[in-house]
C-alpha atoms as a PDB file:
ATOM      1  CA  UNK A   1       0.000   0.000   0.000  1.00  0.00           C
ATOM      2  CA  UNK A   2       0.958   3.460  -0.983  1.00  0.00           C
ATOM      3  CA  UNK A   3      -0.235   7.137   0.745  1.00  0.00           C
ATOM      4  CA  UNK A   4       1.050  10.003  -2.024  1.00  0.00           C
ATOM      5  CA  UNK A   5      -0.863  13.223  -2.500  1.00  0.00           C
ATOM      6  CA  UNK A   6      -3.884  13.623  -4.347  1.00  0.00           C
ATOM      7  CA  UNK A   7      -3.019  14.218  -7.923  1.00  0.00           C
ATOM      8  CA  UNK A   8      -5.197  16.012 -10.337  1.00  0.00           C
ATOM      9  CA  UNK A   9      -5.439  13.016 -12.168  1.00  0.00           C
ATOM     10  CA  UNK A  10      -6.750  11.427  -9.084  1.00  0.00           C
ATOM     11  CA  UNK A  11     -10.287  13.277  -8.605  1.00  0.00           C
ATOM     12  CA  UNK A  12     -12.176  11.048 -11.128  1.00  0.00           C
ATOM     13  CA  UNK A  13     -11.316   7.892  -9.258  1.00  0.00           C
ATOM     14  CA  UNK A  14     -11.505   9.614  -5.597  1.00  0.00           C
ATOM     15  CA  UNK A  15     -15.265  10.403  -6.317  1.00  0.00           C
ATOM     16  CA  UNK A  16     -16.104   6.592  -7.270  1.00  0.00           C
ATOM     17  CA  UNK A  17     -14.203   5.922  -4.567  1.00  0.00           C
ATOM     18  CA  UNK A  18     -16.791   8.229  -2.505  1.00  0.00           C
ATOM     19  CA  UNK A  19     -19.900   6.816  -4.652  1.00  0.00           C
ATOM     20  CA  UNK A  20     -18.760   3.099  -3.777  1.00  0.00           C
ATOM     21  CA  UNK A  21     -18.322   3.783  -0.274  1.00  0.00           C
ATOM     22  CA  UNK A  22     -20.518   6.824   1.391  1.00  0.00           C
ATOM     23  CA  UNK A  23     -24.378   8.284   1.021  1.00  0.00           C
ATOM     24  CA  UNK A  24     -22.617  11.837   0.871  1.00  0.00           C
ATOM     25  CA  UNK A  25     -21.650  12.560  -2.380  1.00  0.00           C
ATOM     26  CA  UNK A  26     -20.425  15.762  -4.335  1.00  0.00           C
ATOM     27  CA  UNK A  27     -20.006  16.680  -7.691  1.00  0.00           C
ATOM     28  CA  UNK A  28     -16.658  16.644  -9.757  1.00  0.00           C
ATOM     29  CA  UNK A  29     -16.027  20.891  -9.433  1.00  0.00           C
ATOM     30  CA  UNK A  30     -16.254  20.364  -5.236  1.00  0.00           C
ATOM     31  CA  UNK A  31     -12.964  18.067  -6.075  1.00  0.00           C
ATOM     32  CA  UNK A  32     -11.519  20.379  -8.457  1.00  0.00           C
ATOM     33  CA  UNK A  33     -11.743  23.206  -5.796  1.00  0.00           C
ATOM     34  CA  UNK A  34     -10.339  21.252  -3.410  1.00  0.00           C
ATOM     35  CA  UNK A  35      -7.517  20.284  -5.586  1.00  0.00           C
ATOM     36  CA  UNK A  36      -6.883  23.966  -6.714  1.00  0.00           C
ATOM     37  CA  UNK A  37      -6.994  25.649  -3.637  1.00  0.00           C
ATOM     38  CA  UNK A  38      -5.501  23.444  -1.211  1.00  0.00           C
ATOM     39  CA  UNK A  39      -3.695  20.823  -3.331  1.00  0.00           C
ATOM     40  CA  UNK A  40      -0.897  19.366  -0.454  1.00  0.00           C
ATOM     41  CA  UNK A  41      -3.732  18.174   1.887  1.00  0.00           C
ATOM     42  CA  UNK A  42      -5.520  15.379  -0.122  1.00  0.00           C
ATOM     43  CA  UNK A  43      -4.334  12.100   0.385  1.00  0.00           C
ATOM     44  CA  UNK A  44      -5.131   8.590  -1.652  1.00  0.00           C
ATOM     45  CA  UNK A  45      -4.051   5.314  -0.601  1.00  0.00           C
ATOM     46  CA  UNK A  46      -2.979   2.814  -3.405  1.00  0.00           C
ATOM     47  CA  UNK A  47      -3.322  -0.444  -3.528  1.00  0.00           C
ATOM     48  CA  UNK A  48      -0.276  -2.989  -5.151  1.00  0.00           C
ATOM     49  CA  UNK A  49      -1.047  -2.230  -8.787  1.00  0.00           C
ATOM     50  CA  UNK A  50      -1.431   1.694  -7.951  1.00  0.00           C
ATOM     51  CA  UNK A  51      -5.678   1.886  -8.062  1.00  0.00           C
ATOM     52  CA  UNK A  52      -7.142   4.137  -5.672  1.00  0.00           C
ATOM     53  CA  UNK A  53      -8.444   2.018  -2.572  1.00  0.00           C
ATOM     54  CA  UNK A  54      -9.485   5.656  -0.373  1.00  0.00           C
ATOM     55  CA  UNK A  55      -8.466   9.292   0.125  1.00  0.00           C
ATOM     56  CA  UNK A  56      -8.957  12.045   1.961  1.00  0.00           C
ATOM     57  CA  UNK A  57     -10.282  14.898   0.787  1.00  0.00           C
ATOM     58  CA  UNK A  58      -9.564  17.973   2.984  1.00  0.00           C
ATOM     59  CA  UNK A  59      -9.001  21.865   3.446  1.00  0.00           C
ATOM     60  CA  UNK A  60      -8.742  24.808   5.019  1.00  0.00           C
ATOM     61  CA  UNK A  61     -11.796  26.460   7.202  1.00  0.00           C
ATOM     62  CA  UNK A  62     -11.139  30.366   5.264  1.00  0.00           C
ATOM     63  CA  UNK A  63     -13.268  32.194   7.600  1.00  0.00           C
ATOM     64  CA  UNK A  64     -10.181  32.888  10.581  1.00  0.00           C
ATOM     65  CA  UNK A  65      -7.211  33.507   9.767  1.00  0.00           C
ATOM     66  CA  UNK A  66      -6.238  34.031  13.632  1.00  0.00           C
ATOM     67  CA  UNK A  67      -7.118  30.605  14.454  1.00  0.00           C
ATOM     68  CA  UNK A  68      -6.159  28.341  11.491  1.00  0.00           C
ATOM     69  CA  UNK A  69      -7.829  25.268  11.084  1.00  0.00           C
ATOM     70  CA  UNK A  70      -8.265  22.466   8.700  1.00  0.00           C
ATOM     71  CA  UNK A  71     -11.591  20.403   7.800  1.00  0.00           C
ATOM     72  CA  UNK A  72     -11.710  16.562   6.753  1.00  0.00           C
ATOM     73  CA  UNK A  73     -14.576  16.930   3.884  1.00  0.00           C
ATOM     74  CA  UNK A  74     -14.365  13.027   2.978  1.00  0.00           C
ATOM     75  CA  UNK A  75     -12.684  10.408   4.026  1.00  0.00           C
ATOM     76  CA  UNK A  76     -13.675   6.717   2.171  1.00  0.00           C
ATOM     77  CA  UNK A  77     -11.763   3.830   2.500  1.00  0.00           C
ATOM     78  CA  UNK A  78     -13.056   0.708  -0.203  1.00  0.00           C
ATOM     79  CA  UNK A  79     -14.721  -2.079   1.742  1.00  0.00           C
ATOM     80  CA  UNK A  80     -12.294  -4.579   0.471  1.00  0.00           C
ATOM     81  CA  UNK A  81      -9.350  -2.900   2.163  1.00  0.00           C
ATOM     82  CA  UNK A  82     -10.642  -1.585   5.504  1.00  0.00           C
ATOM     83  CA  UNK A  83      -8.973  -2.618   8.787  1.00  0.00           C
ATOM     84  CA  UNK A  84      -5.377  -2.067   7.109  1.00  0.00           C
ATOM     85  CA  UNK A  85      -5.081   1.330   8.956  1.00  0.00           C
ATOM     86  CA  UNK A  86      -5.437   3.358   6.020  1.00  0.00           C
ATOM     87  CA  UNK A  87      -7.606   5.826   7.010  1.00  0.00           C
ATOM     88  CA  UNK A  88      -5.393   6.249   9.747  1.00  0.00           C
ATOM     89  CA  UNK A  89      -2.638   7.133   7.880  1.00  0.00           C
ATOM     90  CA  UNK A  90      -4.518   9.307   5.477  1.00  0.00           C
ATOM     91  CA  UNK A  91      -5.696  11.648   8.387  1.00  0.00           C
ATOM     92  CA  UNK A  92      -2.312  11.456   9.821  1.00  0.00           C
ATOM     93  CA  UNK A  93      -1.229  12.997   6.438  1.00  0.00           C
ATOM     94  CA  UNK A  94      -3.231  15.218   6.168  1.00  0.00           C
ATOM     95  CA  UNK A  95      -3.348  16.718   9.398  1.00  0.00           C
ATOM     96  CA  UNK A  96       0.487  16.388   8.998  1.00  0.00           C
ATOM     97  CA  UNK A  97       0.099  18.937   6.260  1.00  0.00           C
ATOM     98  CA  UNK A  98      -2.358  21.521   7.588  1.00  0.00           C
ATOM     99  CA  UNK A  99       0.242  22.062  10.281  1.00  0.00           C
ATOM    100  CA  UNK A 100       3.403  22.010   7.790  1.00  0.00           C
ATOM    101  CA  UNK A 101       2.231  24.529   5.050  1.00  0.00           C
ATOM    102  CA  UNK A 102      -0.949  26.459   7.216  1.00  0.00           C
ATOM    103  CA  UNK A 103       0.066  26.221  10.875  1.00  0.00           C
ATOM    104  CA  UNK A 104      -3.115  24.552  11.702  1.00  0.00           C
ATOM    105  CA  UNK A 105      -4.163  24.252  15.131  1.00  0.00           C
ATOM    106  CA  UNK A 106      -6.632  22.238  15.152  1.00  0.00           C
ATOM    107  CA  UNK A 107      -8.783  19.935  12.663  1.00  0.00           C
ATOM    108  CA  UNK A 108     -12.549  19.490  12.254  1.00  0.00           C
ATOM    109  CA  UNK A 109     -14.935  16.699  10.386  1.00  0.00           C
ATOM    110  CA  UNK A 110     -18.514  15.859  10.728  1.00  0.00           C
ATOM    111  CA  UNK A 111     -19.757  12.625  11.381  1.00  0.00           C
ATOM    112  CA  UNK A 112     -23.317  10.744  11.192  1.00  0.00           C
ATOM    113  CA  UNK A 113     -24.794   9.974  13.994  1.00  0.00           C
ATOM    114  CA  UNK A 114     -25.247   6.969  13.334  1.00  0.00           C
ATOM    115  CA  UNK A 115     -21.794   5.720  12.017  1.00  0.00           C
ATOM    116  CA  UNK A 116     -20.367   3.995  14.927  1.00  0.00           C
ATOM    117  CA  UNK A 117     -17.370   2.626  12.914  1.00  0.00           C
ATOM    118  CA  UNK A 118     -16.246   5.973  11.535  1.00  0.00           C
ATOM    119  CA  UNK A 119     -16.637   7.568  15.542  1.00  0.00           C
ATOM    120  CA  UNK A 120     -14.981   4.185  16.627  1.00  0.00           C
ATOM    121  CA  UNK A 121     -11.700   5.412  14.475  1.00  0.00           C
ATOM    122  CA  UNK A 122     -12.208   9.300  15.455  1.00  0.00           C
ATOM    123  CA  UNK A 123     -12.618   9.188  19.256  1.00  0.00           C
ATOM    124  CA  UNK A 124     -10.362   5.938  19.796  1.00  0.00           C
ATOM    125  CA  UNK A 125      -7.637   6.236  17.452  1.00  0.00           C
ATOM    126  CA  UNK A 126      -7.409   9.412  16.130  1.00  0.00           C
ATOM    127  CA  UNK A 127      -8.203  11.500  19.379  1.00  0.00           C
ATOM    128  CA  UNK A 128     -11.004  13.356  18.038  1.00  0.00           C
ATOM    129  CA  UNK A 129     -13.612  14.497  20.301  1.00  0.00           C
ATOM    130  CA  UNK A 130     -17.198  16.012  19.991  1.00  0.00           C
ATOM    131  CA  UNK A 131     -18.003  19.470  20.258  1.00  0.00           C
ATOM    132  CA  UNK A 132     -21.329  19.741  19.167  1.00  0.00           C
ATOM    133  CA  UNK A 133     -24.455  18.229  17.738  1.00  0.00           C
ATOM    134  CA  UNK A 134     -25.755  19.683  14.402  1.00  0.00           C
ATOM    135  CA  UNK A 135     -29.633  18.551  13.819  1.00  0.00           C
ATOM    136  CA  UNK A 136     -30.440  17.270  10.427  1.00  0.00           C
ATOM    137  CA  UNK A 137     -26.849  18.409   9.116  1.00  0.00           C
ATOM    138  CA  UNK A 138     -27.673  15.652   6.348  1.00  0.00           C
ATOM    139  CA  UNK A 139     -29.338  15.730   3.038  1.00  0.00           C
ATOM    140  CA  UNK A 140     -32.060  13.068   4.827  1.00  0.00           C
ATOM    141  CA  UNK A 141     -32.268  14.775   7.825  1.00  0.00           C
ATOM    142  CA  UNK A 142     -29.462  12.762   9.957  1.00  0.00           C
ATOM    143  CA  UNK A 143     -28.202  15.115  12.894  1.00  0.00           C
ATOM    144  CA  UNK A 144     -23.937  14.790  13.004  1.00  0.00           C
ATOM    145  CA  UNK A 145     -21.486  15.121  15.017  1.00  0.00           C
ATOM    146  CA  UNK A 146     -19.303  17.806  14.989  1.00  0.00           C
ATOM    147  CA  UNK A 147     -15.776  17.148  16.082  1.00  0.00           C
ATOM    148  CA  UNK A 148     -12.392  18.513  16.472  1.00  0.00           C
ATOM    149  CA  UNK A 149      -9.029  17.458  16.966  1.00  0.00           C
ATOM    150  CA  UNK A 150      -6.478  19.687  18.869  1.00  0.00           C
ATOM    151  CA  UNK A 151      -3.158  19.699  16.210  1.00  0.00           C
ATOM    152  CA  UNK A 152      -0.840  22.159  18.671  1.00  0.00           C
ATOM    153  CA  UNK A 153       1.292  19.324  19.994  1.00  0.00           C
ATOM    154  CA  UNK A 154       2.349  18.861  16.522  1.00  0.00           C
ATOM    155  CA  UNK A 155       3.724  22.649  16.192  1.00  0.00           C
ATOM    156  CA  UNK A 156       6.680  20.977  18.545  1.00  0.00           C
ATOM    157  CA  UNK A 157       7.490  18.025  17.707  1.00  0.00           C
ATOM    158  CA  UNK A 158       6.325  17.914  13.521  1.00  0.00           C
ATOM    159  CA  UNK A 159       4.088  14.864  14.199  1.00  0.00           C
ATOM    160  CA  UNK A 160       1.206  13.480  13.937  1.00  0.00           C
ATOM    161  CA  UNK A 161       0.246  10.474  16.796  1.00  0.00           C
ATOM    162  CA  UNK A 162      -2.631   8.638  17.236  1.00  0.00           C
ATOM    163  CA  UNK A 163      -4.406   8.027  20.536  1.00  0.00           C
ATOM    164  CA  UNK A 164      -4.220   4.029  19.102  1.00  0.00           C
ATOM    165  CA  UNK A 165      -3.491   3.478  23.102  1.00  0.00           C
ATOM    166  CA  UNK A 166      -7.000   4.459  24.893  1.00  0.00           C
ATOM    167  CA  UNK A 167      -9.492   3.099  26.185  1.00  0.00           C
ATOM    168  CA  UNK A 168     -12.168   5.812  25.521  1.00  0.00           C
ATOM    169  CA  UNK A 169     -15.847   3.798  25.322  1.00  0.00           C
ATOM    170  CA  UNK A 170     -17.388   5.153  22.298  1.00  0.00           C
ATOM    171  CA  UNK A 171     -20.625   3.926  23.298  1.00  0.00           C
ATOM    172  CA  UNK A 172     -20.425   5.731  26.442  1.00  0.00           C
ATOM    173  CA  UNK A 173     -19.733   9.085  24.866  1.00  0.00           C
ATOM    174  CA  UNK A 174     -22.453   8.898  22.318  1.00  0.00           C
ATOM    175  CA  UNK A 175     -25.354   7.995  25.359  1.00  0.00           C
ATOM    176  CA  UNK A 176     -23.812  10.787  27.393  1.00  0.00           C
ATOM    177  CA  UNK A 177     -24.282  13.325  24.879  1.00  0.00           C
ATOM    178  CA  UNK A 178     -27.914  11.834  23.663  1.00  0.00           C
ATOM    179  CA  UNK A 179     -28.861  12.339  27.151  1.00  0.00           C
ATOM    180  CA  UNK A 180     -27.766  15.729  27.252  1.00  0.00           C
ATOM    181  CA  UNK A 181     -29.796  16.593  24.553  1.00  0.00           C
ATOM    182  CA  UNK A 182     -32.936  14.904  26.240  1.00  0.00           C
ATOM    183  CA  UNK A 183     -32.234  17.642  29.048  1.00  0.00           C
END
């Protein structure tokens, strides 16, 4: 397996990548802006003959420049080569990036509610938390998560770590903040 950044060529077979593997789905120009604008923090992950297995398509929040912070639009790994850390080391790239070229501090994503393998891999190994809910952020009405990760750390020491050794309960987290909102 192979993590290079995203490539022009790439955005054709990063968006079937997305249609094969998530409901969220954007149209070829969102790619191309992404591309353009911030073309060192997309990743893809190659498989042995070089086709596109997942990628990371991510950017630049524009609207404060004095708190910099990336945002994970997409991240899609393909079914057939999940549970090979990949995502892992996409995000690690990326984030990698938005602290190398835009000082970064932290990063942002949003997340269904309702994908417990994708908050699995934020909270537990990638050290994301939750800062908010956002009702019906989705197209079919699906509140999200909104969630950050703190990126400082990495000012000092130029690296990206997981939190690969916690114990956070996912499960927990997610009752604890559905009974806040019951409140």
């Amino acid at each position: 397996m192979n993590i290079r950044c995203a490539q022009p060529s790439d955005l054709m077979n990063m968006q079937h990548c997305n249609l094969l593997c998530l409901p969220e789905n954007y149209q070829m120009k969102y790619y191309f802006y992404h591309g353009l604008s911030w073309p060192q923090l997309s990743y893809v992950a190659e498989d042995e003959k070089g086709q596109i297995v997942g990628y990371v398509l991510a950017k630049m929040e524009e609207d404060c420049e004095d708190n910099p912070h990336g945002h994970i639009t997409s991240l899609a790994v393909k079914r057939s080569h999940r549970r090979l850390g990949l995502a892992q080391k996409l995000m690690d790239q990326a984030a990698r990036a938005m602290v190398e070229c835009f000082k970064a501090k932290y990063v942002s994503l949003h997340v269904r509610k309702s994908n417990r393998a994708a908050l699995n891999l934020y909270t537990n190994t990638l050290n994301f938390t939750i800062s908010e809910v956002e009702p019906k952020y989705y197209a079919d009405g699906e509140d999200a998560y909104a969630m950050k990760r703190d990126l400082m750390p990495q000012h000092n020491t130029n690296a990206v770590t997981s939190n690969a050794g916690t114990t956070t309960n996912t499960d927990t987290l997610i009752d604890k903040l559905a009974n806040m909102q019951t409140k």
